[in-house]
Structures are given as C-alpha cells and as structure tokens.
PDB file of N, CA and C in Angstrom:
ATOM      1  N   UNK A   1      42.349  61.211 196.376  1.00  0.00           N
ATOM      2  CA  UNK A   1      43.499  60.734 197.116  1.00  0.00           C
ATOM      3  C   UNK A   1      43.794  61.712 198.239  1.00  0.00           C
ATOM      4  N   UNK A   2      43.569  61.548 199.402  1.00  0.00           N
ATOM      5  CA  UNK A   2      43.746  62.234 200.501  1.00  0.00           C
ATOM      6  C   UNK A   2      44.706  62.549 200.918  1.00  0.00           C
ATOM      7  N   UNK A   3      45.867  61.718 200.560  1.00  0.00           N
ATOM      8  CA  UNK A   3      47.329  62.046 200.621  1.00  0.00           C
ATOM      9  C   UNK A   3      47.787  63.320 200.056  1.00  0.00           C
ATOM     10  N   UNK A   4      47.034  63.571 198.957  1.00  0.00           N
ATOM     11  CA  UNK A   4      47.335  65.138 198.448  1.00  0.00           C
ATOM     12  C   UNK A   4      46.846  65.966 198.236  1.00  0.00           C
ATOM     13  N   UNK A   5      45.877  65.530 199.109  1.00  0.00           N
ATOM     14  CA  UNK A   5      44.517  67.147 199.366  1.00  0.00           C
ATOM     15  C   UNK A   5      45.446  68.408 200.171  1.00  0.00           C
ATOM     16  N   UNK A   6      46.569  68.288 200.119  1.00  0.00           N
ATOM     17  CA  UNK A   6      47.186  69.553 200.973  1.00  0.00           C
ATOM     18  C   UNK A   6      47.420  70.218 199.196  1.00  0.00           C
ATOM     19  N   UNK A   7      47.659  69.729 198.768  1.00  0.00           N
ATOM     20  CA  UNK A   7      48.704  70.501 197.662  1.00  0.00           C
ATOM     21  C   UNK A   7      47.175  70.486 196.247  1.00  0.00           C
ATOM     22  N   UNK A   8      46.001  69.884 196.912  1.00  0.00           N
ATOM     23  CA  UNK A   8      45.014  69.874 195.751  1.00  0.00           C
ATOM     24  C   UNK A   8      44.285  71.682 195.735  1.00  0.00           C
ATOM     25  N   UNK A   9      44.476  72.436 194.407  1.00  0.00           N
ATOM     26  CA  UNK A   9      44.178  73.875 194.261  1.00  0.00           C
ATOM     27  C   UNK A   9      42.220  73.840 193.904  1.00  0.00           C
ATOM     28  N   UNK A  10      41.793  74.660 193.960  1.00  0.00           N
ATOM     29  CA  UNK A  10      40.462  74.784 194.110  1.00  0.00           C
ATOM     30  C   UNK A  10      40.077  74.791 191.900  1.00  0.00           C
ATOM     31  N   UNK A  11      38.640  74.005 191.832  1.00  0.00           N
ATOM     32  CA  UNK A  11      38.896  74.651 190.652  1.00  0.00           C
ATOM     33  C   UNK A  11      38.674  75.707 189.279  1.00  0.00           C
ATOM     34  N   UNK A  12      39.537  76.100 188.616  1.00  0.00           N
ATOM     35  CA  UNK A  12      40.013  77.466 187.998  1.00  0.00           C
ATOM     36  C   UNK A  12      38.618  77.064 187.061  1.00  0.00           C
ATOM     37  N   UNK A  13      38.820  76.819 186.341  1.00  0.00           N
ATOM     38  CA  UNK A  13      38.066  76.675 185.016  1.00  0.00           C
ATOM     39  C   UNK A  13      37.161  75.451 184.710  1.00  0.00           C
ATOM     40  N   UNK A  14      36.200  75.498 184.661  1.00  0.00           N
ATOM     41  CA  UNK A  14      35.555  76.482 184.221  1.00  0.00           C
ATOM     42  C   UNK A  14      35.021  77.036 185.410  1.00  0.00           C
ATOM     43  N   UNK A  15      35.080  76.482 186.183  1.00  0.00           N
ATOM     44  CA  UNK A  15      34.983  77.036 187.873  1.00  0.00           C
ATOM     45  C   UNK A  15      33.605  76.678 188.322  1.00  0.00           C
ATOM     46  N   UNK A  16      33.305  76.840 189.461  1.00  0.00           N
ATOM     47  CA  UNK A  16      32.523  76.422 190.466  1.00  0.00           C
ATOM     48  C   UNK A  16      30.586  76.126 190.353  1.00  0.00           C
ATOM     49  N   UNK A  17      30.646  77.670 190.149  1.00  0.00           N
ATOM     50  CA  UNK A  17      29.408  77.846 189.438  1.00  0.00           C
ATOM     51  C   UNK A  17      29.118  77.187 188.124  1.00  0.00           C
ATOM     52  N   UNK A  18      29.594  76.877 187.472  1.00  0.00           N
ATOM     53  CA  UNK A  18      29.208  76.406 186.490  1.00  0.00           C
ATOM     54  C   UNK A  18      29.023  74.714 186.484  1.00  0.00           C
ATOM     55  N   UNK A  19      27.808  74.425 186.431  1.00  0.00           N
ATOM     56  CA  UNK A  19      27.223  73.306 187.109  1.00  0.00           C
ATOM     57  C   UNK A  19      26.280  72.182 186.348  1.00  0.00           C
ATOM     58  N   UNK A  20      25.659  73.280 185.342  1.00  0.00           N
ATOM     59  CA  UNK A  20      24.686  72.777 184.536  1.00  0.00           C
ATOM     60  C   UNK A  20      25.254  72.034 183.044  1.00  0.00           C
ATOM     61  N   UNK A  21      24.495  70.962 182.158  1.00  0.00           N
ATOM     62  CA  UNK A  21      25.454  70.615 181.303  1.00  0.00           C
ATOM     63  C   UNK A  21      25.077  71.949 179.890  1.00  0.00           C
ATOM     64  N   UNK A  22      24.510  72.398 179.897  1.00  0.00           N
ATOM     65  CA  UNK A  22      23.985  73.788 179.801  1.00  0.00           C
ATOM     66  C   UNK A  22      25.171  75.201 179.728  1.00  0.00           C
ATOM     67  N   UNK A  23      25.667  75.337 180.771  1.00  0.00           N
ATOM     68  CA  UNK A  23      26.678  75.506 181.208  1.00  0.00           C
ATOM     69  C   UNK A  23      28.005  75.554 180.921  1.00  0.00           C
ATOM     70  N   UNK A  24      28.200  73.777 180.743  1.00  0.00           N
ATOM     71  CA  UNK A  24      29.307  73.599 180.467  1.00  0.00           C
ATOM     72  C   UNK A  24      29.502  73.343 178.765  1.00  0.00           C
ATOM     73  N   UNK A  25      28.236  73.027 178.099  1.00  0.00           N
ATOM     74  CA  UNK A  25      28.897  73.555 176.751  1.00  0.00           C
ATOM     75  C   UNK A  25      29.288  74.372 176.210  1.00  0.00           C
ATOM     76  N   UNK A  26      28.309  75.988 177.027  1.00  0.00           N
ATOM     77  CA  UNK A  26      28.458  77.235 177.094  1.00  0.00           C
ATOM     78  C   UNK A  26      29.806  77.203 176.782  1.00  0.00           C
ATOM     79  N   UNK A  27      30.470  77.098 178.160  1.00  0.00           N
ATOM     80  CA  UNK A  27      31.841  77.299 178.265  1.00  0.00           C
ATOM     81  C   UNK A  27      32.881  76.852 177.289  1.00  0.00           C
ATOM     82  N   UNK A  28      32.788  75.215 176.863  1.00  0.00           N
ATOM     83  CA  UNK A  28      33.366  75.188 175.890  1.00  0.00           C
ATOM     84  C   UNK A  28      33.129  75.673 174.282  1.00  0.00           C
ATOM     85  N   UNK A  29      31.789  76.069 174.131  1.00  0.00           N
ATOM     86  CA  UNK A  29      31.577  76.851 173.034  1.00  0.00           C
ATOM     87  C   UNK A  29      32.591  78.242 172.995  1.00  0.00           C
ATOM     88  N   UNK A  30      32.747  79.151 174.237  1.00  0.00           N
ATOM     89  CA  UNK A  30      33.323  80.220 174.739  1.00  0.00           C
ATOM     90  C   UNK A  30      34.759  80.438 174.445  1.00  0.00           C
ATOM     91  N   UNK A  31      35.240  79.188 175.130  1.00  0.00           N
ATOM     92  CA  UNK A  31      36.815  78.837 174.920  1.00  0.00           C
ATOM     93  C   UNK A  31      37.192  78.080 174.427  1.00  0.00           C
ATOM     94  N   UNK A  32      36.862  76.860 173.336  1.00  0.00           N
ATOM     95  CA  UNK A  32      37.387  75.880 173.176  1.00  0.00           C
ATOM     96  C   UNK A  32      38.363  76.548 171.964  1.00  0.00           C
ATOM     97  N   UNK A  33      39.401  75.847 171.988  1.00  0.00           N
ATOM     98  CA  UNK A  33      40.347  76.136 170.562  1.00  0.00           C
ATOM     99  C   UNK A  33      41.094  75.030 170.065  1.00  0.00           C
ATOM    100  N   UNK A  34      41.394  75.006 169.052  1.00  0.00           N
ATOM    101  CA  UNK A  34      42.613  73.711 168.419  1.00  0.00           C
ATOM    102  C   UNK A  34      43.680  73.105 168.996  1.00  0.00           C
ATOM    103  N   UNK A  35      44.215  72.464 169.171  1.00  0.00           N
ATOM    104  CA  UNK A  35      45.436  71.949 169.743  1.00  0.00           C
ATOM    105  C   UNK A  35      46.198  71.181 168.688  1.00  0.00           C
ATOM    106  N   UNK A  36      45.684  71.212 167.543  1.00  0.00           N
ATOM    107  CA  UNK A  36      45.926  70.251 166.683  1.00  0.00           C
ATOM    108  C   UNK A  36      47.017  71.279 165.614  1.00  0.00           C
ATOM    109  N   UNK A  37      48.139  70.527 165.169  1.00  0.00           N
ATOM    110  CA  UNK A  37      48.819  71.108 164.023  1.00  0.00           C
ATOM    111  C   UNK A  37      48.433  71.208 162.837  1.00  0.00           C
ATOM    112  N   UNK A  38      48.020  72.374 162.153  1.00  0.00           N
ATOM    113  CA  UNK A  38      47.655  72.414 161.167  1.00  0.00           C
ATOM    114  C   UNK A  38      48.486  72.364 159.550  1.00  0.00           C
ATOM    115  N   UNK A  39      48.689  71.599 159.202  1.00  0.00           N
ATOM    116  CA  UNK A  39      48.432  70.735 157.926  1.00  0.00           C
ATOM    117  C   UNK A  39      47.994  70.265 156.663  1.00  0.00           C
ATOM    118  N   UNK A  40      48.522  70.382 155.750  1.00  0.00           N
ATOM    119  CA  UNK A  40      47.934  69.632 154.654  1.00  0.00           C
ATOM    120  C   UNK A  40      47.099  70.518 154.136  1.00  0.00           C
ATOM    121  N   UNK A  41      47.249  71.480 153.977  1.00  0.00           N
ATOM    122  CA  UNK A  41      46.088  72.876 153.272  1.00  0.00           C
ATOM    123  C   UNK A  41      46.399  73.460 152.131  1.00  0.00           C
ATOM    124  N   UNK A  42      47.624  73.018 151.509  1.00  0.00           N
ATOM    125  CA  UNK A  42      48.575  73.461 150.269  1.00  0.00           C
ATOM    126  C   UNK A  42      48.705  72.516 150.021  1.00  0.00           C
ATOM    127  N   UNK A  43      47.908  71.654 148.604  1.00  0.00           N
ATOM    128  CA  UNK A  43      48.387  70.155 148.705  1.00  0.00           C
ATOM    129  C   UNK A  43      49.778  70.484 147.410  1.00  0.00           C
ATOM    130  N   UNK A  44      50.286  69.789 147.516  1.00  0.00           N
ATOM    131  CA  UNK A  44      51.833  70.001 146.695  1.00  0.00           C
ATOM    132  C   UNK A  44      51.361  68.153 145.499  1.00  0.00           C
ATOM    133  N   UNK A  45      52.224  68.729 144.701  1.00  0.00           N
ATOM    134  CA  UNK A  45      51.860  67.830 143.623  1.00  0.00           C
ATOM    135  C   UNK A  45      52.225  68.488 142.086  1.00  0.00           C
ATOM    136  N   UNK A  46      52.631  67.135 141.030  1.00  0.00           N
ATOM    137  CA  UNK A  46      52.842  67.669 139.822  1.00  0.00           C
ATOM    138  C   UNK A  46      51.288  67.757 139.324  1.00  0.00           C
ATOM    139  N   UNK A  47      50.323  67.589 139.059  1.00  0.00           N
ATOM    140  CA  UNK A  47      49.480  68.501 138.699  1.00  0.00           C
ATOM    141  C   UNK A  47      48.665  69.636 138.866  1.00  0.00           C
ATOM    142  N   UNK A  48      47.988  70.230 137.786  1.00  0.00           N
ATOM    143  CA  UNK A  48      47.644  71.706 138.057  1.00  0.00           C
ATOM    144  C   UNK A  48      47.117  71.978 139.023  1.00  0.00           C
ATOM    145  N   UNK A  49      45.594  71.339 139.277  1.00  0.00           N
ATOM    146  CA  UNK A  49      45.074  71.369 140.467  1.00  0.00           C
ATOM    147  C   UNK A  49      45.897  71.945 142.191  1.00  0.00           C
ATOM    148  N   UNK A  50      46.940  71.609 141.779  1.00  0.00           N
ATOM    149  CA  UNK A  50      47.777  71.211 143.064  1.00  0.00           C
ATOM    150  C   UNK A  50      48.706  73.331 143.154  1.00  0.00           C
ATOM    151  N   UNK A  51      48.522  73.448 144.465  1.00  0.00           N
ATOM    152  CA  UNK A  51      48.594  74.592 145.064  1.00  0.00           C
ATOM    153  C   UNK A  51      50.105  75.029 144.675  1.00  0.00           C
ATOM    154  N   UNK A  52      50.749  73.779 144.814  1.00  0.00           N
ATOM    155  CA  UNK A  52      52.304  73.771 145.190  1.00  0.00           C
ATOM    156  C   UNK A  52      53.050  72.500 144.490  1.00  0.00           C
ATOM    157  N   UNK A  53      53.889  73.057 143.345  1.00  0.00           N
ATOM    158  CA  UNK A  53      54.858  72.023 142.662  1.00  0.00           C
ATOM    159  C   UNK A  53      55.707  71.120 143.343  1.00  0.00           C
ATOM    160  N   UNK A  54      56.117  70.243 142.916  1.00  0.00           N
ATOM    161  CA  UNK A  54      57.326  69.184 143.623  1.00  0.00           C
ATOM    162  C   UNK A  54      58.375  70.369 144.115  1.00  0.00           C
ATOM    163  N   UNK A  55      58.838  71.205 143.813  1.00  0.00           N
ATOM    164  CA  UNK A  55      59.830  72.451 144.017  1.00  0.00           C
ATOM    165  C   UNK A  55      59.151  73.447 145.207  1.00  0.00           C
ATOM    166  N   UNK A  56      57.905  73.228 145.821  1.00  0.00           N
ATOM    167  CA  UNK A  56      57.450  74.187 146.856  1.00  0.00           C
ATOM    168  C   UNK A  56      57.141  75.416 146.312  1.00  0.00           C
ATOM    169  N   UNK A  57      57.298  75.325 144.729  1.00  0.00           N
ATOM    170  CA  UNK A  57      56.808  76.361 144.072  1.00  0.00           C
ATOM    171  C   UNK A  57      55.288  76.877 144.295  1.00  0.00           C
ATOM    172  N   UNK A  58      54.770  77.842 144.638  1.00  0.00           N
ATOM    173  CA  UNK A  58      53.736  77.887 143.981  1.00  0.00           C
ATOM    174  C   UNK A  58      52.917  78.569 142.896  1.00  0.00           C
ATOM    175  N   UNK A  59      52.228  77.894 142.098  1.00  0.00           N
ATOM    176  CA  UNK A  59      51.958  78.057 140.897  1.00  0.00           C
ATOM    177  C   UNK A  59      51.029  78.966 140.699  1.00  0.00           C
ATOM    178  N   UNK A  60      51.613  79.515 139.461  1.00  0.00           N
ATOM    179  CA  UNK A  60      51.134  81.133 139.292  1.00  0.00           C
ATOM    180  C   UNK A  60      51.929  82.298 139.636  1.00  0.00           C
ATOM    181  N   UNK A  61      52.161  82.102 140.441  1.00  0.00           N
ATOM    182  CA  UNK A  61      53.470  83.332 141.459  1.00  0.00           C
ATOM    183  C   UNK A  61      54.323  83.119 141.183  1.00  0.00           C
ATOM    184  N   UNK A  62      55.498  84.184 140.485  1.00  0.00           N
ATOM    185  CA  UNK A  62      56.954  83.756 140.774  1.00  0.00           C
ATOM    186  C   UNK A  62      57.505  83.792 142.073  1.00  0.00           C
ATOM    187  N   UNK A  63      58.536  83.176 142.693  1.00  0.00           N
ATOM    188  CA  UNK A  63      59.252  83.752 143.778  1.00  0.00           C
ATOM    189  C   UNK A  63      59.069  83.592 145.051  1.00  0.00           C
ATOM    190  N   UNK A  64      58.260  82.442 144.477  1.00  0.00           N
ATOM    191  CA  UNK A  64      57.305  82.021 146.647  1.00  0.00           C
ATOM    192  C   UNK A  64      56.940  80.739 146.030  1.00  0.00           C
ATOM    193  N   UNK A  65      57.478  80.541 147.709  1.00  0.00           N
ATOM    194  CA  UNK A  65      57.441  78.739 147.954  1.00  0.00           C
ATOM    195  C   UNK A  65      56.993  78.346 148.965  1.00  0.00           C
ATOM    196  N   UNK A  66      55.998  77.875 148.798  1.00  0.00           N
ATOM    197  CA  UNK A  66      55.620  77.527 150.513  1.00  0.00           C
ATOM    198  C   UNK A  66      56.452  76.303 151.307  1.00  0.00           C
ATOM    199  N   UNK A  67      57.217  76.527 152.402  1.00  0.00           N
ATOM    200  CA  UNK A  67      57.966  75.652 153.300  1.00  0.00           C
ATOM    201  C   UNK A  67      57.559  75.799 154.811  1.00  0.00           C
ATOM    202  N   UNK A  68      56.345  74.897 154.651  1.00  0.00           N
ATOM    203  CA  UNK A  68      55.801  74.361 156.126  1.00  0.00           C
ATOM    204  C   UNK A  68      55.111  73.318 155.946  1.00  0.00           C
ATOM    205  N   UNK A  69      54.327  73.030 157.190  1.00  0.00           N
ATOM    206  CA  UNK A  69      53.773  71.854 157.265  1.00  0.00           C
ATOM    207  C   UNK A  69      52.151  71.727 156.306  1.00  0.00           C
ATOM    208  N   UNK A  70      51.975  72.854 155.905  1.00  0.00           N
ATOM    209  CA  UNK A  70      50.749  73.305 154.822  1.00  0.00           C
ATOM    210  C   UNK A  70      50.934  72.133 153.283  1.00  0.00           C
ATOM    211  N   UNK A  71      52.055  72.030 153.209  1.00  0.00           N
ATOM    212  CA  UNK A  71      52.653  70.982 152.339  1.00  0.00           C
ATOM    213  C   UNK A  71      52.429  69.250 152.363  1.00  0.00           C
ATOM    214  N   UNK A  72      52.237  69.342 153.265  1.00  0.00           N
ATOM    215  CA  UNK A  72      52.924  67.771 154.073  1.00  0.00           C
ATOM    216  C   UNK A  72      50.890  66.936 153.252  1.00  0.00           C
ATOM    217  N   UNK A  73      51.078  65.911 152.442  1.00  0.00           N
ATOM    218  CA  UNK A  73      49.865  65.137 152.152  1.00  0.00           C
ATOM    219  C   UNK A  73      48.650  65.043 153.349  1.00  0.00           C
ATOM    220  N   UNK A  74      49.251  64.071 154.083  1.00  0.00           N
ATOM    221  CA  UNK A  74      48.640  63.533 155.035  1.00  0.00           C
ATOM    222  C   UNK A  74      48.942  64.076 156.733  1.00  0.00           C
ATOM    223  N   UNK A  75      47.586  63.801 157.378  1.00  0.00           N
ATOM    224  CA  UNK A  75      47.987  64.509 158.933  1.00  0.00           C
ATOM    225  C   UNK A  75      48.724  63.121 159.692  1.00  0.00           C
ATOM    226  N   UNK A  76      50.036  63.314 160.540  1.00  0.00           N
ATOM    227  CA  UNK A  76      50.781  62.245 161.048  1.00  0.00           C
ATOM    228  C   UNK A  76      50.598  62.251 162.688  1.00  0.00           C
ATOM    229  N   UNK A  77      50.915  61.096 162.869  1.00  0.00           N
ATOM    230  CA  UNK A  77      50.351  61.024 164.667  1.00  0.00           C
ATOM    231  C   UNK A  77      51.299  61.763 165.666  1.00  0.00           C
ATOM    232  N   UNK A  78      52.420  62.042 165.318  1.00  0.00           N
ATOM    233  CA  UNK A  78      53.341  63.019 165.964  1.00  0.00           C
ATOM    234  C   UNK A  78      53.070  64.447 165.957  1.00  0.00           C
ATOM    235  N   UNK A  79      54.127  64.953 166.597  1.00  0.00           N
ATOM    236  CA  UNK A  79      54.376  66.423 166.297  1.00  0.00           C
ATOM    237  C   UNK A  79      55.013  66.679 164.616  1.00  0.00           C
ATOM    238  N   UNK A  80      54.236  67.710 164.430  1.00  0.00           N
ATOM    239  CA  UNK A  80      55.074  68.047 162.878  1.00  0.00           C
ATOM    240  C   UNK A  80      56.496  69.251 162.807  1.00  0.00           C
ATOM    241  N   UNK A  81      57.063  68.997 164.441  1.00  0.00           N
ATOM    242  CA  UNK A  81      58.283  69.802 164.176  1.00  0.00           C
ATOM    243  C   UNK A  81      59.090  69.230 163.282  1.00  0.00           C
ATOM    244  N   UNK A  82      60.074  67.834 163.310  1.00  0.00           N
ATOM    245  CA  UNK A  82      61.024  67.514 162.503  1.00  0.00           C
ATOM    246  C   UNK A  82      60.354  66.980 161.025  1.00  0.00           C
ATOM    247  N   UNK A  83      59.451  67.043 160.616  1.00  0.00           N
ATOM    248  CA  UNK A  83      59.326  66.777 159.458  1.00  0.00           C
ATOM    249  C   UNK A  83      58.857  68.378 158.877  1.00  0.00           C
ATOM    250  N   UNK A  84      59.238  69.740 159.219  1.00  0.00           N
ATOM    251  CA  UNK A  84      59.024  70.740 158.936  1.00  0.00           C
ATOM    252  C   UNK A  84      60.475  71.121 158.565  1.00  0.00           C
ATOM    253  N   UNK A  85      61.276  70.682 159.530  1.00  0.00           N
ATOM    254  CA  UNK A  85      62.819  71.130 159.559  1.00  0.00           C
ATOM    255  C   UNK A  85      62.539  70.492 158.160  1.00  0.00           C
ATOM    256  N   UNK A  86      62.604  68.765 157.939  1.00  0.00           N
ATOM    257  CA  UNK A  86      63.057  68.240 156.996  1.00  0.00           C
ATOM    258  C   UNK A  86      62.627  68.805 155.329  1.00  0.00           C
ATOM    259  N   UNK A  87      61.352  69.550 155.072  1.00  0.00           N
ATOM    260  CA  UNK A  87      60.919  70.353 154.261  1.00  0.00           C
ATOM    261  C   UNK A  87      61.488  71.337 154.187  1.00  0.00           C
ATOM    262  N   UNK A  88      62.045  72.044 155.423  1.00  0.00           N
ATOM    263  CA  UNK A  88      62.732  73.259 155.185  1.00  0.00           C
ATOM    264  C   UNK A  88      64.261  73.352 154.157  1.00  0.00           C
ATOM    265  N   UNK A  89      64.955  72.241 154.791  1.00  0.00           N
ATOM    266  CA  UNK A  89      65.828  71.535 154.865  1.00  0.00           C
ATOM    267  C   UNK A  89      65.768  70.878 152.696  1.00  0.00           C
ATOM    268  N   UNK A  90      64.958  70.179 152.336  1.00  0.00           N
ATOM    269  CA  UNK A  90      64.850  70.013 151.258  1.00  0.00           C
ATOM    270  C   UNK A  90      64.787  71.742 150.505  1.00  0.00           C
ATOM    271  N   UNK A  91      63.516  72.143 150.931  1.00  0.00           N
ATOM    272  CA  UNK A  91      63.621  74.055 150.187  1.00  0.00           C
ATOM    273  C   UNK A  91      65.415  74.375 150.118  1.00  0.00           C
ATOM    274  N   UNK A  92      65.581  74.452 151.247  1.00  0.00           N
ATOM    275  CA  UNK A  92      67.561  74.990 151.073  1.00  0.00           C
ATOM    276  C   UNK A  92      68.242  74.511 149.593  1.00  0.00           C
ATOM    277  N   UNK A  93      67.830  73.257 149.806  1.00  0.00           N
ATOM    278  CA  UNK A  93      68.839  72.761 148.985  1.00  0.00           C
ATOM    279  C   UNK A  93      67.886  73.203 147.507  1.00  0.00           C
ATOM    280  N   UNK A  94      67.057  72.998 147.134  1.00  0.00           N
ATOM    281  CA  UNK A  94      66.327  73.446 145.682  1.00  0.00           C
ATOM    282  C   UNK A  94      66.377  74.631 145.554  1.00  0.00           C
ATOM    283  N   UNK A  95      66.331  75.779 146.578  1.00  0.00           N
ATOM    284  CA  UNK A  95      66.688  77.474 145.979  1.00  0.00           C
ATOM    285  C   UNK A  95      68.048  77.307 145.914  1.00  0.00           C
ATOM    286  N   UNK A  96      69.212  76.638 146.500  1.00  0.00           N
ATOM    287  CA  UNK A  96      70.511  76.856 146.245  1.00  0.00           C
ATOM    288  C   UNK A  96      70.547  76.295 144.784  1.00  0.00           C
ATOM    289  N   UNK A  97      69.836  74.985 144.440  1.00  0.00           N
ATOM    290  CA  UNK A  97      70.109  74.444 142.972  1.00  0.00           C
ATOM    291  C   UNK A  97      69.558  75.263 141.623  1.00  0.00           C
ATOM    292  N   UNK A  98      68.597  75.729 142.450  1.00  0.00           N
ATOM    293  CA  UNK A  98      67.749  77.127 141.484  1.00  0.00           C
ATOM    294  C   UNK A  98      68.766  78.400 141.283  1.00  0.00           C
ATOM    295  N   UNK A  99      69.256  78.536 142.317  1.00  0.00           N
ATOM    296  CA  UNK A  99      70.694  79.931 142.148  1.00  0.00           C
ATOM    297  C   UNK A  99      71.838  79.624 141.255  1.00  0.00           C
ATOM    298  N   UNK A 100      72.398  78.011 140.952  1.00  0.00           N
ATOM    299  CA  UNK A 100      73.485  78.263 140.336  1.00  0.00           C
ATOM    300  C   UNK A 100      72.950  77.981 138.829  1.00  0.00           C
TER     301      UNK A 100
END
C-alpha cells in the first residue's frame, strides 16, 4: 500500500540477509518461544493418581496448595486470567474454612 510507505520501517527480524528457507528455520529454531498459557500440568482430582485434591491440596505435602492455572483440566480458548482469579478466589475461601 503506497499510501503508507512513508511510515513503512525497514525489516527488524529476522532481517534482510536472511533469505534462504535454510535460514529462516535457523532463525526460528534460534528464537522461537511459547505464547501459549501454560496449563493443566497438576491435574487436580479425588483420586490418588491426581497431583492435587478437590481442596488444591497437594498430596503428600502438608501445607501447599497449588492455586494457578496448573490446576485447570482442560486448555480453554481464552486467556486464563479470570479463571485463575476464580481458583484463587475458591483457595480463599477453603484455607479460611480450613482455619476455623
């Protein structure tokens, strides 16, 4: 679009020289990284197998609970900010019910 070749910047990455497809896997071999929220690596569950009790307990350890998205079953098509709050948010309330 020629209309915005004033404001179009030269380009950065992987940059100029790099030409070949050779090259350019290089590069993404070099730099590529995740973008993806990671998830579902503590599966939570009432049986043993399972990392982490219905309570975020985890089993074996006293005194630690895992409250993140490491919990969560399945990976979801959103962001996993508010359903992290909402785990957090459940933890509150089960260590307060665990305290009295």
């Amino acid at each position: 679009q020629t209309a915005l070749d004033e404001y179009r910047a030269e380009e950065n990455l992987p940059g100029a020289d790099v030409t070949t497809d050779d090259q350019i896997d290089g590069h993404i071999r070099a730099t590529g990284v995740t973008v993806h929220h990671p998830s579902g690596t503590c599966r939570m569950g009432s049986d043993e197998s399972s990392v982490v009790d219905p309570e975020l307990k985890v089993r074996g350890v006293d005194k630690l609970r895992v409250v993140d998205a490491s919990v969560m079953p399945d990976l979801i098509s959103g962001n996993i900010h508010a359903p992290v709050l909402m785990i957090a948010e459940k933890a509150a309330d089960l260590i307060k019910q665990s305290a009295d």
